[in-house]
C-alpha atoms as a PDB file:
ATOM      1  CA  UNK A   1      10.979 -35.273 -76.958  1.00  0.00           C
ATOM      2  CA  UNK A   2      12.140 -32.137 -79.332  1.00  0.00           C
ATOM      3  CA  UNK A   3       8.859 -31.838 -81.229  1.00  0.00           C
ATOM      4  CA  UNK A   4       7.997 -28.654 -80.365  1.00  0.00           C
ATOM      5  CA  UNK A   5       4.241 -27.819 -79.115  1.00  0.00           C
ATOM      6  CA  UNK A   6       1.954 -24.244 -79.112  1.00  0.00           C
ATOM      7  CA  UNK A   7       0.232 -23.260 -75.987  1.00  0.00           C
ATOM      8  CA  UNK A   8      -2.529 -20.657 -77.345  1.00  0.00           C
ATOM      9  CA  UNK A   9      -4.812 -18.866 -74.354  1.00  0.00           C
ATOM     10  CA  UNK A  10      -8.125 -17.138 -76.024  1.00  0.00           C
ATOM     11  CA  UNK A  11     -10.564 -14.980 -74.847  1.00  0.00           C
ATOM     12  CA  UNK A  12     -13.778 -16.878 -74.331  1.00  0.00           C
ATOM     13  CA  UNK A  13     -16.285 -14.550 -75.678  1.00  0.00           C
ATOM     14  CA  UNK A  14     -14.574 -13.523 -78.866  1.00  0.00           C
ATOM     15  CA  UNK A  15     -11.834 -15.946 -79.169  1.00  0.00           C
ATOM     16  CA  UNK A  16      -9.292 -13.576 -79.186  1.00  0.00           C
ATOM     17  CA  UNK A  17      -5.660 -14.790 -78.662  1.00  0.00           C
ATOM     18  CA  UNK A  18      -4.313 -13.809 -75.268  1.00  0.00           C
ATOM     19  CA  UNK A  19      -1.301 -15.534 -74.572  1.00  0.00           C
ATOM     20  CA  UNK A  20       0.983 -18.435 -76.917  1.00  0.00           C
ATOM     21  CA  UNK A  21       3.500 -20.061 -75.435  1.00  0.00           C
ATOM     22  CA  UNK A  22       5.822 -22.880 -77.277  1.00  0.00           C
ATOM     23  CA  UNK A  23       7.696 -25.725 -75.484  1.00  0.00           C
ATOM     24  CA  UNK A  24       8.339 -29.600 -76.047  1.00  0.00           C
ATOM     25  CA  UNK A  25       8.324 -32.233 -73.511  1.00  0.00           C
ATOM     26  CA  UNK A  26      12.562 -31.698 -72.974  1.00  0.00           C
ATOM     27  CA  UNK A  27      11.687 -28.521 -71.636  1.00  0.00           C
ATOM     28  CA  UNK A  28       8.820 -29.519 -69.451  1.00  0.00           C
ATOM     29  CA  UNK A  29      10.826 -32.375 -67.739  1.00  0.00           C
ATOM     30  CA  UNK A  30      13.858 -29.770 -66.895  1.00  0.00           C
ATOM     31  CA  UNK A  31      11.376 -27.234 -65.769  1.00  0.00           C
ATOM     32  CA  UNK A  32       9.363 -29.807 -63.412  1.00  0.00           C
ATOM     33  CA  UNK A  33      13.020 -31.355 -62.263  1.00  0.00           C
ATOM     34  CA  UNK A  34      14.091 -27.500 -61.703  1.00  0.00           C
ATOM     35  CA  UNK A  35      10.228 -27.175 -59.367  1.00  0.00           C
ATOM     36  CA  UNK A  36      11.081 -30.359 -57.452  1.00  0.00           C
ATOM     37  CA  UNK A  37      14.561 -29.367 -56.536  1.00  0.00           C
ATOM     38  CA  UNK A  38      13.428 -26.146 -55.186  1.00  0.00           C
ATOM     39  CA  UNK A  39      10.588 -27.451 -53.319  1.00  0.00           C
ATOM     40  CA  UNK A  40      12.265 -30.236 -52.155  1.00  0.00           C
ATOM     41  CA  UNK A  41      15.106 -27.681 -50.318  1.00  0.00           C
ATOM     42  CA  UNK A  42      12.497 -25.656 -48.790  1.00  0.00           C
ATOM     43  CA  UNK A  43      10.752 -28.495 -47.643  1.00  0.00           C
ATOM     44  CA  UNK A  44      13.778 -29.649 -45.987  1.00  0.00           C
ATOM     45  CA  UNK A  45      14.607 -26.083 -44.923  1.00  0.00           C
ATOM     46  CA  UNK A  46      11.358 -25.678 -42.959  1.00  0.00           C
ATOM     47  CA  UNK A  47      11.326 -28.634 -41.194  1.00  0.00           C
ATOM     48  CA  UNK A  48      14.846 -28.538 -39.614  1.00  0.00           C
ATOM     49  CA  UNK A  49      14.284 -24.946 -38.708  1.00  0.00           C
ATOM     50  CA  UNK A  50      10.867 -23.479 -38.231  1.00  0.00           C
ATOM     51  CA  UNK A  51       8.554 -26.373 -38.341  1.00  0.00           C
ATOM     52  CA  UNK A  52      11.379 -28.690 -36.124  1.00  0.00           C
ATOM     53  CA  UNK A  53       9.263 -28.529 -32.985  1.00  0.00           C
ATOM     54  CA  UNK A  54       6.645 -30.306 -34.473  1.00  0.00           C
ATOM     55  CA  UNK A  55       8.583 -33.243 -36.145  1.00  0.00           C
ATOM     56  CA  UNK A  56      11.497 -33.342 -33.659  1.00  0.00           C
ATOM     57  CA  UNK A  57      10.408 -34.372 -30.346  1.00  0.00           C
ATOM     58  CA  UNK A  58      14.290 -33.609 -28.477  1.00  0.00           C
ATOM     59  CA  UNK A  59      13.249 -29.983 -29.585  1.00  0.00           C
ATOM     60  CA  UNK A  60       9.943 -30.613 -28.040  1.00  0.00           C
ATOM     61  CA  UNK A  61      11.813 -32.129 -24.995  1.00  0.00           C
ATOM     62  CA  UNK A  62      14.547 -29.376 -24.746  1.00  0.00           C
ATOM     63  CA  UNK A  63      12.070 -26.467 -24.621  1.00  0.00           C
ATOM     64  CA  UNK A  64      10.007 -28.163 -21.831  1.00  0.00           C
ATOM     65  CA  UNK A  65      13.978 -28.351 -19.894  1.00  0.00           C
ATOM     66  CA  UNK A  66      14.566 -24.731 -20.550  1.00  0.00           C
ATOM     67  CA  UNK A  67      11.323 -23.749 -19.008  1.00  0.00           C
ATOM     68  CA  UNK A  68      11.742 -25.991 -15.939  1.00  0.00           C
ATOM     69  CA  UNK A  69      14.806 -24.317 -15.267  1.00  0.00           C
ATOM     70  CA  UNK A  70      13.206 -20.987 -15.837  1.00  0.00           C
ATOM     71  CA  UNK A  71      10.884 -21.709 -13.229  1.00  0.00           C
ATOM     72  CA  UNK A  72      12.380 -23.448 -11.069  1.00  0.00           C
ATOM     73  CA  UNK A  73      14.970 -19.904 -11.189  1.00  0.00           C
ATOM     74  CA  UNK A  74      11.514 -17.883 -10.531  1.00  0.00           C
ATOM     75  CA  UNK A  75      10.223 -20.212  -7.866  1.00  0.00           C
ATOM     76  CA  UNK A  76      13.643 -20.164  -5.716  1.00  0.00           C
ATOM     77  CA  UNK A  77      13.612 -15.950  -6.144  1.00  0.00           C
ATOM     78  CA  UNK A  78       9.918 -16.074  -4.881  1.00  0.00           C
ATOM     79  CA  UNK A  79      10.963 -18.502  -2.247  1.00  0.00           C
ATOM     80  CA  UNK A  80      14.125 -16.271  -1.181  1.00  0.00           C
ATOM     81  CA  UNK A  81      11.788 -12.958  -1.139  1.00  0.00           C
ATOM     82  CA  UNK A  82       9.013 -15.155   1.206  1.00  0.00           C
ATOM     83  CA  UNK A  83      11.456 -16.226   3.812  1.00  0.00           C
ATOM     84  CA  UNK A  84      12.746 -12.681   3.974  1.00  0.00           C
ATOM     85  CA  UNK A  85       9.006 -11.232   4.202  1.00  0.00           C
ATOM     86  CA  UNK A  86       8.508 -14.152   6.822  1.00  0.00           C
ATOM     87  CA  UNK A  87      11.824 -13.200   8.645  1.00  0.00           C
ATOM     88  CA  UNK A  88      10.441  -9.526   8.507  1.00  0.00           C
ATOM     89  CA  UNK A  89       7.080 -10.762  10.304  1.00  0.00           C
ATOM     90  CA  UNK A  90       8.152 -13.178  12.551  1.00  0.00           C
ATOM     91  CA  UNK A  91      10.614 -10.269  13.859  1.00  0.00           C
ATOM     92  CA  UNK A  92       8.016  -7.781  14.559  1.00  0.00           C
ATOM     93  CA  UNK A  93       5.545 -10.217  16.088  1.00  0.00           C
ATOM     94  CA  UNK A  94       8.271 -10.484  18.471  1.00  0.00           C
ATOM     95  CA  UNK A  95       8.606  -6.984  18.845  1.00  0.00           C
ATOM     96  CA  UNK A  96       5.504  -6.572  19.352  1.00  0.00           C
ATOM     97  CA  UNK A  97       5.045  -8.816  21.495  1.00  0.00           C
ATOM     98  CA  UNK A  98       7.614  -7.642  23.812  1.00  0.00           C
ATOM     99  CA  UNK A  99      10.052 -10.049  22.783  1.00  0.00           C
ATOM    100  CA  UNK A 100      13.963  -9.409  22.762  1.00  0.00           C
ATOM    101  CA  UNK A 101      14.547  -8.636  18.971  1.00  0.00           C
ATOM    102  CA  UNK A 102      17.457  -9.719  17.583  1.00  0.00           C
ATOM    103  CA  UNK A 103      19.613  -7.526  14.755  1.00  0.00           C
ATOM    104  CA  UNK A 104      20.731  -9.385  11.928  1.00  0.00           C
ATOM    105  CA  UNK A 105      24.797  -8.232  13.242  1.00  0.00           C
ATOM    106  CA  UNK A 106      23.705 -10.155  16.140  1.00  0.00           C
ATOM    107  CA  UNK A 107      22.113 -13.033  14.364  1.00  0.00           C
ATOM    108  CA  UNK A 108      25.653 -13.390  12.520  1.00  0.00           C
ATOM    109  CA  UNK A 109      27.641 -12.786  16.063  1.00  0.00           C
ATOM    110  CA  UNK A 110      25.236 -15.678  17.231  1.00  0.00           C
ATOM    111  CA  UNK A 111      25.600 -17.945  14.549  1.00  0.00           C
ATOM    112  CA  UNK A 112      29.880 -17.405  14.623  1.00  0.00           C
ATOM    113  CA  UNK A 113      30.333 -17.871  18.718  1.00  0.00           C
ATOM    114  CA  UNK A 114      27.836 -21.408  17.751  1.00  0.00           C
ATOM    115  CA  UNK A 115      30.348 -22.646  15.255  1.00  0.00           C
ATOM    116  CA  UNK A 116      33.067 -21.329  17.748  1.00  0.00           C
ATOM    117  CA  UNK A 117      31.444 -23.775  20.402  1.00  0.00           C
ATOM    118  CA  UNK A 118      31.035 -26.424  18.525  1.00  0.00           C
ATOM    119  CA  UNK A 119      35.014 -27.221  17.881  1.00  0.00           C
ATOM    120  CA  UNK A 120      35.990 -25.770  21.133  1.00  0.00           C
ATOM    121  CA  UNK A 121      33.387 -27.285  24.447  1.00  0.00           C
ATOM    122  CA  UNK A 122      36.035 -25.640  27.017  1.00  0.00           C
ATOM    123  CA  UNK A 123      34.628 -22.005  26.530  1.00  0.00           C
ATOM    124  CA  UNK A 124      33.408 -20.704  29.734  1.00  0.00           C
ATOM    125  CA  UNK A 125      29.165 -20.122  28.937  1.00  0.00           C
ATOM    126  CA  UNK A 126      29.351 -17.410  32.241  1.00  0.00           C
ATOM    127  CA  UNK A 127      32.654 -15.504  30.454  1.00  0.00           C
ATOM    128  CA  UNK A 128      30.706 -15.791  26.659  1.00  0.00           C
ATOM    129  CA  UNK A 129      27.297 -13.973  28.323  1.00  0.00           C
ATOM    130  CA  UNK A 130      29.467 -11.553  29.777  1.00  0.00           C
ATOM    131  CA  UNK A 131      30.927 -10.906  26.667  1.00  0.00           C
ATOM    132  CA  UNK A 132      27.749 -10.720  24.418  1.00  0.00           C
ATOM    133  CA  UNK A 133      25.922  -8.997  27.199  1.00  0.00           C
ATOM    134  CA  UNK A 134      28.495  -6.291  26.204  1.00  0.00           C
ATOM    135  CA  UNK A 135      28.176  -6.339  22.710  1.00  0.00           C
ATOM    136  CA  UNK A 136      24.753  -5.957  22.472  1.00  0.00           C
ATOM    137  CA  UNK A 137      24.831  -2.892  24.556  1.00  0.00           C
ATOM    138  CA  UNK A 138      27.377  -1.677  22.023  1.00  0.00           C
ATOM    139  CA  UNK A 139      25.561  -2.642  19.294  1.00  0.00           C
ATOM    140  CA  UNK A 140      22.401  -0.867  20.819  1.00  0.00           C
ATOM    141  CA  UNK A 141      24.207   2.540  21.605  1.00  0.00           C
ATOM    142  CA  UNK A 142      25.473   2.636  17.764  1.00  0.00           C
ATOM    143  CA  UNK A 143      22.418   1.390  16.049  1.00  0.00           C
ATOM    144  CA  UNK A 144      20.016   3.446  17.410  1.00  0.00           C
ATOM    145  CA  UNK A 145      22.353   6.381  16.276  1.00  0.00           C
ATOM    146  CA  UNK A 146      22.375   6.177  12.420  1.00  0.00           C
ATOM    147  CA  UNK A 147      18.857   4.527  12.402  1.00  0.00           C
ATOM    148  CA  UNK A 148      17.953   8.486  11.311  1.00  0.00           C
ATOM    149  CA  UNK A 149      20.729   8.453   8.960  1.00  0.00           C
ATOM    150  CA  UNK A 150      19.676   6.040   6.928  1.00  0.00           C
ATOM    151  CA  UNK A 151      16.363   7.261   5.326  1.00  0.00           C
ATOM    152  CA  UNK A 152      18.488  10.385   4.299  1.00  0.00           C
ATOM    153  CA  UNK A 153      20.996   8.312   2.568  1.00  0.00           C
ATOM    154  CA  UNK A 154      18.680   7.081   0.293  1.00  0.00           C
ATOM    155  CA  UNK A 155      16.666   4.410   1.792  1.00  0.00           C
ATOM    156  CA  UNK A 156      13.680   6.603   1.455  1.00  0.00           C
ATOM    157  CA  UNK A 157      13.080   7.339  -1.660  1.00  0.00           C
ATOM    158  CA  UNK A 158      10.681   4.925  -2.897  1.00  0.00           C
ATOM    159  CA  UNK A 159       8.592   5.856   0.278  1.00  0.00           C
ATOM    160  CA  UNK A 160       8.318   9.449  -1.489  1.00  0.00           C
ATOM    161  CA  UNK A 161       6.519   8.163  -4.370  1.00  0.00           C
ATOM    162  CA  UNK A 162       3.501   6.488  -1.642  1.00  0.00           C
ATOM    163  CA  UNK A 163       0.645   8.379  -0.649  1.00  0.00           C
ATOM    164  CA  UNK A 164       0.024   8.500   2.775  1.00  0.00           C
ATOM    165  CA  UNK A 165      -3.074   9.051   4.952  1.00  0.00           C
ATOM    166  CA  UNK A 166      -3.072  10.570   8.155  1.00  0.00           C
ATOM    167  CA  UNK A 167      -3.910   7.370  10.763  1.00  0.00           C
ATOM    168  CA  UNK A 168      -5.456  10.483  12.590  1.00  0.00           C
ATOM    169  CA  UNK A 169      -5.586  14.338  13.111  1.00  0.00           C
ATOM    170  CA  UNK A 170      -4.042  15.656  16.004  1.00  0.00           C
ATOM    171  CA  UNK A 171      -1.160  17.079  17.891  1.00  0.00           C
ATOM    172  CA  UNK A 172       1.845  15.576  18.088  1.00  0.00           C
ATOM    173  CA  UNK A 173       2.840  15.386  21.659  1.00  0.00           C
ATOM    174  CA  UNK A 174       6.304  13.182  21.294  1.00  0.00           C
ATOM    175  CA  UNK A 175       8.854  12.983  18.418  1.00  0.00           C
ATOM    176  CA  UNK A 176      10.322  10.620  16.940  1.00  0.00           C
ATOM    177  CA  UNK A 177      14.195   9.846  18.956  1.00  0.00           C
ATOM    178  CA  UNK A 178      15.527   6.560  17.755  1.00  0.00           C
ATOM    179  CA  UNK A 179      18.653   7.028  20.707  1.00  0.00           C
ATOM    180  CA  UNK A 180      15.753   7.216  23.295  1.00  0.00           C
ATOM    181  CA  UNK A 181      13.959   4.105  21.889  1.00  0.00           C
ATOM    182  CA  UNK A 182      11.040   5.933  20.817  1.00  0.00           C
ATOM    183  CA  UNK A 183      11.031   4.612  17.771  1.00  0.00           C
ATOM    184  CA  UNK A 184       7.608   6.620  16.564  1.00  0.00           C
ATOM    185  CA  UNK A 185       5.980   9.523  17.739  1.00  0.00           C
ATOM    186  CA  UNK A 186       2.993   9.948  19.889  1.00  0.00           C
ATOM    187  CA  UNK A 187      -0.659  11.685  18.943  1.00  0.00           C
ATOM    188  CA  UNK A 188      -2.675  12.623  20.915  1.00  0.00           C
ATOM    189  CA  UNK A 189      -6.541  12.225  20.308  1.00  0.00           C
ATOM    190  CA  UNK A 190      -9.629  11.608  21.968  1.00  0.00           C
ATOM    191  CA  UNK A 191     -10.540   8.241  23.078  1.00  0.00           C
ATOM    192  CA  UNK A 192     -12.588   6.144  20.964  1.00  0.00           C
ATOM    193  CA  UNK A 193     -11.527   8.517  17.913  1.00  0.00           C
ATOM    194  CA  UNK A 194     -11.383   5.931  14.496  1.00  0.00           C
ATOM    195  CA  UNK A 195      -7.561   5.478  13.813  1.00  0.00           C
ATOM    196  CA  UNK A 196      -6.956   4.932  10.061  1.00  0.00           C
ATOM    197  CA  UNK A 197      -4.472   2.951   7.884  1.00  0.00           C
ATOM    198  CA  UNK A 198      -2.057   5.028   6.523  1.00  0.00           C
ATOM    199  CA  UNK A 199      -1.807   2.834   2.969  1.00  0.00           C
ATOM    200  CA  UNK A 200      -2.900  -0.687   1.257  1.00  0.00           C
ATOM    201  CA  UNK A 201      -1.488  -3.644   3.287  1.00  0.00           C
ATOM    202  CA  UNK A 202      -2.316  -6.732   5.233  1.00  0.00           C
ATOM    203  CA  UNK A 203      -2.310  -7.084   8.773  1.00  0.00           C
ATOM    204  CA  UNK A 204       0.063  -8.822  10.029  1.00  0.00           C
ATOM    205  CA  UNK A 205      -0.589  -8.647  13.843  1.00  0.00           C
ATOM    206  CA  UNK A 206      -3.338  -7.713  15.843  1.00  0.00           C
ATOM    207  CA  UNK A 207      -3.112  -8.369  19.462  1.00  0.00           C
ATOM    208  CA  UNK A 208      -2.623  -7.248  22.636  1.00  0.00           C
ATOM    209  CA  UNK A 209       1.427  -6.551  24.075  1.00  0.00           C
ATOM    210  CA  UNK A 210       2.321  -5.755  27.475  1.00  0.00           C
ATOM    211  CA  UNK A 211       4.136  -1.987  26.721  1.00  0.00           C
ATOM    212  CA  UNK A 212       1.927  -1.511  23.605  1.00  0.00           C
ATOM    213  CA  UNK A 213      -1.290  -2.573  24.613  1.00  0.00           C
ATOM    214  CA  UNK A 214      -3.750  -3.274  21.646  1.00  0.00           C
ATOM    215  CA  UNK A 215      -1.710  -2.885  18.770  1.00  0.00           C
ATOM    216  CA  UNK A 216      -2.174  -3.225  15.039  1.00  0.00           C
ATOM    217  CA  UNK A 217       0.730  -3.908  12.607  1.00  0.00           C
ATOM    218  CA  UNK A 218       0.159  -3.877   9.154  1.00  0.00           C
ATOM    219  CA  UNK A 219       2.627  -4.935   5.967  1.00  0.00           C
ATOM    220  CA  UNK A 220       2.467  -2.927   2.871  1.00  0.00           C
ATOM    221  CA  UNK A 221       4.383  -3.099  -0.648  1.00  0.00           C
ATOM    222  CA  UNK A 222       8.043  -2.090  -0.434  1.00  0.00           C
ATOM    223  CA  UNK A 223       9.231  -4.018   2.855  1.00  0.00           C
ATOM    224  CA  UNK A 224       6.949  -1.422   4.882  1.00  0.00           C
ATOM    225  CA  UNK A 225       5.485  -1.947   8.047  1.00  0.00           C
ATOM    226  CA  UNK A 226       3.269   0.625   9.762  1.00  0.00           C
ATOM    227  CA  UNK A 227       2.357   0.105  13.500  1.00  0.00           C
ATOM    228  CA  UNK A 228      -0.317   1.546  15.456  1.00  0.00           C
ATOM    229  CA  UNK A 229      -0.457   1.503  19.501  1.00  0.00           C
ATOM    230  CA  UNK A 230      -2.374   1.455  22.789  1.00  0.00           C
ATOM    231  CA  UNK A 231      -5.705   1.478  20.874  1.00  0.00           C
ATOM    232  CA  UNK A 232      -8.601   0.904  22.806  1.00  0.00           C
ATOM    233  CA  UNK A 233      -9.876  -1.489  20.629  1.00  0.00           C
ATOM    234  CA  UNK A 234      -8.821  -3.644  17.352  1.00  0.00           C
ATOM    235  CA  UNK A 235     -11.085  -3.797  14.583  1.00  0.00           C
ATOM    236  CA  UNK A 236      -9.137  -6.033  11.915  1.00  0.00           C
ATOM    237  CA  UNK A 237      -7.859  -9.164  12.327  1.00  0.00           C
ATOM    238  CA  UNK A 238      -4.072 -10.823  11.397  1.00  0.00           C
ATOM    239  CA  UNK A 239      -4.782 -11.583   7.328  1.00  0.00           C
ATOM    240  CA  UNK A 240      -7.107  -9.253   7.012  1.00  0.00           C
ATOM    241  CA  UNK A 241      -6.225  -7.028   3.487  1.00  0.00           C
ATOM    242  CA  UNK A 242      -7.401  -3.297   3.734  1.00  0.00           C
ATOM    243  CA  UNK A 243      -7.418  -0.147   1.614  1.00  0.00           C
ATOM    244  CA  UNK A 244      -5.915   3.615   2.946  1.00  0.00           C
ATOM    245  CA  UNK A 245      -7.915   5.129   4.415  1.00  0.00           C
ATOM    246  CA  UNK A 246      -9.945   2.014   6.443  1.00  0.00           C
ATOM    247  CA  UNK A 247     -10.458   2.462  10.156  1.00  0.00           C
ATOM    248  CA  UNK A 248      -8.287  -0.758  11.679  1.00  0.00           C
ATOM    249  CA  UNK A 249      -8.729   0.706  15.295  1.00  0.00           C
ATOM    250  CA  UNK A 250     -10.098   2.952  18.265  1.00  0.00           C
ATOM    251  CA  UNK A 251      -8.092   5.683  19.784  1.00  0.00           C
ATOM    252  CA  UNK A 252      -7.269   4.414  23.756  1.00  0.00           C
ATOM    253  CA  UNK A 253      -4.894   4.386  26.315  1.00  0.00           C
ATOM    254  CA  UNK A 254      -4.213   0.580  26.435  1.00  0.00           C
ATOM    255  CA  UNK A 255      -0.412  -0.804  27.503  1.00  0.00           C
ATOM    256  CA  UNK A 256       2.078   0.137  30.339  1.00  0.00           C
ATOM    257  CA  UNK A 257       3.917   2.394  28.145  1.00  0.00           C
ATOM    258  CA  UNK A 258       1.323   4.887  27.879  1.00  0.00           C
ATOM    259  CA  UNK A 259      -0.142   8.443  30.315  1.00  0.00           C
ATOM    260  CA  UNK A 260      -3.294   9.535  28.606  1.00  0.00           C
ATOM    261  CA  UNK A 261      -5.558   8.898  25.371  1.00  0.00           C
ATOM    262  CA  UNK A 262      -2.982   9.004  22.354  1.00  0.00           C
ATOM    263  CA  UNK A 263      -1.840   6.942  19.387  1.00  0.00           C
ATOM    264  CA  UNK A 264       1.457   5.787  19.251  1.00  0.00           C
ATOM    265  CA  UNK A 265       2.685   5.426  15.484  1.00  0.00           C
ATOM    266  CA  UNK A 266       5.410   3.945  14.035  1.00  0.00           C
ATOM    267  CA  UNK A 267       6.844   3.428  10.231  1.00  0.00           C
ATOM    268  CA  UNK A 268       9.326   0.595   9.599  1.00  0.00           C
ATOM    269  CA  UNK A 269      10.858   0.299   5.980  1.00  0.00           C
ATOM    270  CA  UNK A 270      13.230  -2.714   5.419  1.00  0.00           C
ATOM    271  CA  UNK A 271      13.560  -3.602   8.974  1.00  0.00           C
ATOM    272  CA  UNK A 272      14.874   0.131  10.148  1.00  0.00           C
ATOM    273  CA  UNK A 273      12.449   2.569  11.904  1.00  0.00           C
ATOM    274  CA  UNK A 274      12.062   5.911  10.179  1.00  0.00           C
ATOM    275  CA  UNK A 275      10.526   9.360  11.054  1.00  0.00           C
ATOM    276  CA  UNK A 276       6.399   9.463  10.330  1.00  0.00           C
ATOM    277  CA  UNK A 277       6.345  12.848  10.186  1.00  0.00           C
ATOM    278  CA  UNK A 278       8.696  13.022   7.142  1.00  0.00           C
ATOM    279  CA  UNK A 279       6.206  11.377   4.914  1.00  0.00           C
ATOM    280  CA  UNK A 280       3.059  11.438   6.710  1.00  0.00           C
ATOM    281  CA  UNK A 281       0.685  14.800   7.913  1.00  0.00           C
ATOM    282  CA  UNK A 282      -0.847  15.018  10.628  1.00  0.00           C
END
């Protein structure tokens, strides 16, 4: 164990010493002991830290968890922002449509007088249309005059940064007046002229309407919702996807709501109507 040993290295071609080195087998067997140790606590290192998902299954297990919840987070926020785009649709269908469209104030005054019912039957139903019958034509009055208000405050910014093109050229013949209920403005055109989509989008009605006649409403990023009226004819369909610029319709004079050729245009951006003419040329 202490006889001592010499380790001499030479160079091959001339034998020319290189390296010595001295030990005994005392020294080899601390060394070695010293090697395992060392190993040994990296081993153990690794494996309960770095290399633990492979030889732990609960880590395994706990990582699949975490990204359930993740997604199931991410599928319920995609879920939220679909039922609001559906809300969005379903609400100008119905506008379109010529159906009464109800604010979301109202949908909450609606919602309040039901739970009202419910724990008291006694309410008289003639008394509670009188008094809703009034509120809406509150409501109406006052909406319609910050509707033009908003857009200023801020609401409009993002639609800055979009490039818009012209549906058409012409002159404008009506302005937008959100207190009259003209909720657009009016161009007019010759008949038949192509009428163009003002951005990217899909359509998300194309049909006919009693005041509107045939009438084109398409969805684009950014809750926006551009509507074109009393066309003469409809050349997209509902789901179809187009680019800016695509003709989606024919200039006419369709509708009751409506005294010569002209387009009737409208821009809706997160359920509000704002002024075309503030971000579109014509």
């Amino acid at each position: 164990m202490t006889n001592r040993y010499l380790l001499i290295i030479r160079n091959e071609e001339n034998f020319a010493e290189k390296t010595t080195v001295s030990f005994n087998y005392a020294k080899l067997i601390v060394v070695g002991f010293g090697l395992f140790i060392v190993i040994t606590a990296l081993s153990f290192f690794l494996v309960t830290t770095v290399l633990s998902q492979w030889f732990d299954p609960r880590h395994a297990q706990q990582q699949v968890k975490s990204q359930m919840v993740e997604f199931d987070l991410k599928l319920d926020s995609i879920e939220q922002e679909m039922n609001k785009k559906d809300l969005l649709i379903s609400r100008f269908q119905k506008l379109l449509a010529g159906d009464t469209l109800e604010t979301q104030t109202e949908l909450s005054e609606r919602s309040s007088t039901d739970k009202s019912e419910k724990k008291d039957r006694d309410l008289d139903e003639t008394e509670m249309a009188s008094i809703d019958s009034a509120f809406r034509k509150k409501f109406s009055s006052v909406n319609n005059a910050i509707l033009t208000s908003m857009v200023d405050d801020g609401e409009g910014s993002e639609l800055q940064e979009i490039v818009f093109f012209p549906p058409l050229k012409g002159l404008v013949s009506s302005k937008y007046n959100p207190i009259d209920n003209h909720y657009g403005i009016d161009v007019v055109a010759v008949s038949n002229d192509p009428v163009k989509c003002v951005a990217d989008g899909t359509v998300i009605f194309s049909d006919w309407s009693q005041d509107g006649g045939y009438t084109v409403a398409v969805q684009h990023v950014g809750n926006l919702i551009s509507v074109y009226k009393h066309n003469s004819a409809l050349l997209k369909q509902t789901g179809n996807f187009i680019r800016g610029g695509d003709v989606i319709a024919l200039v006419g004079n369709s509708g009751e709501l409506t005294d010569g050729p002209h387009l009737h245009f409208e821009l809706w951006y997160n359920g509000n109507s704002v002024n075309p003419e503030e971000f579109v040329s014509f």
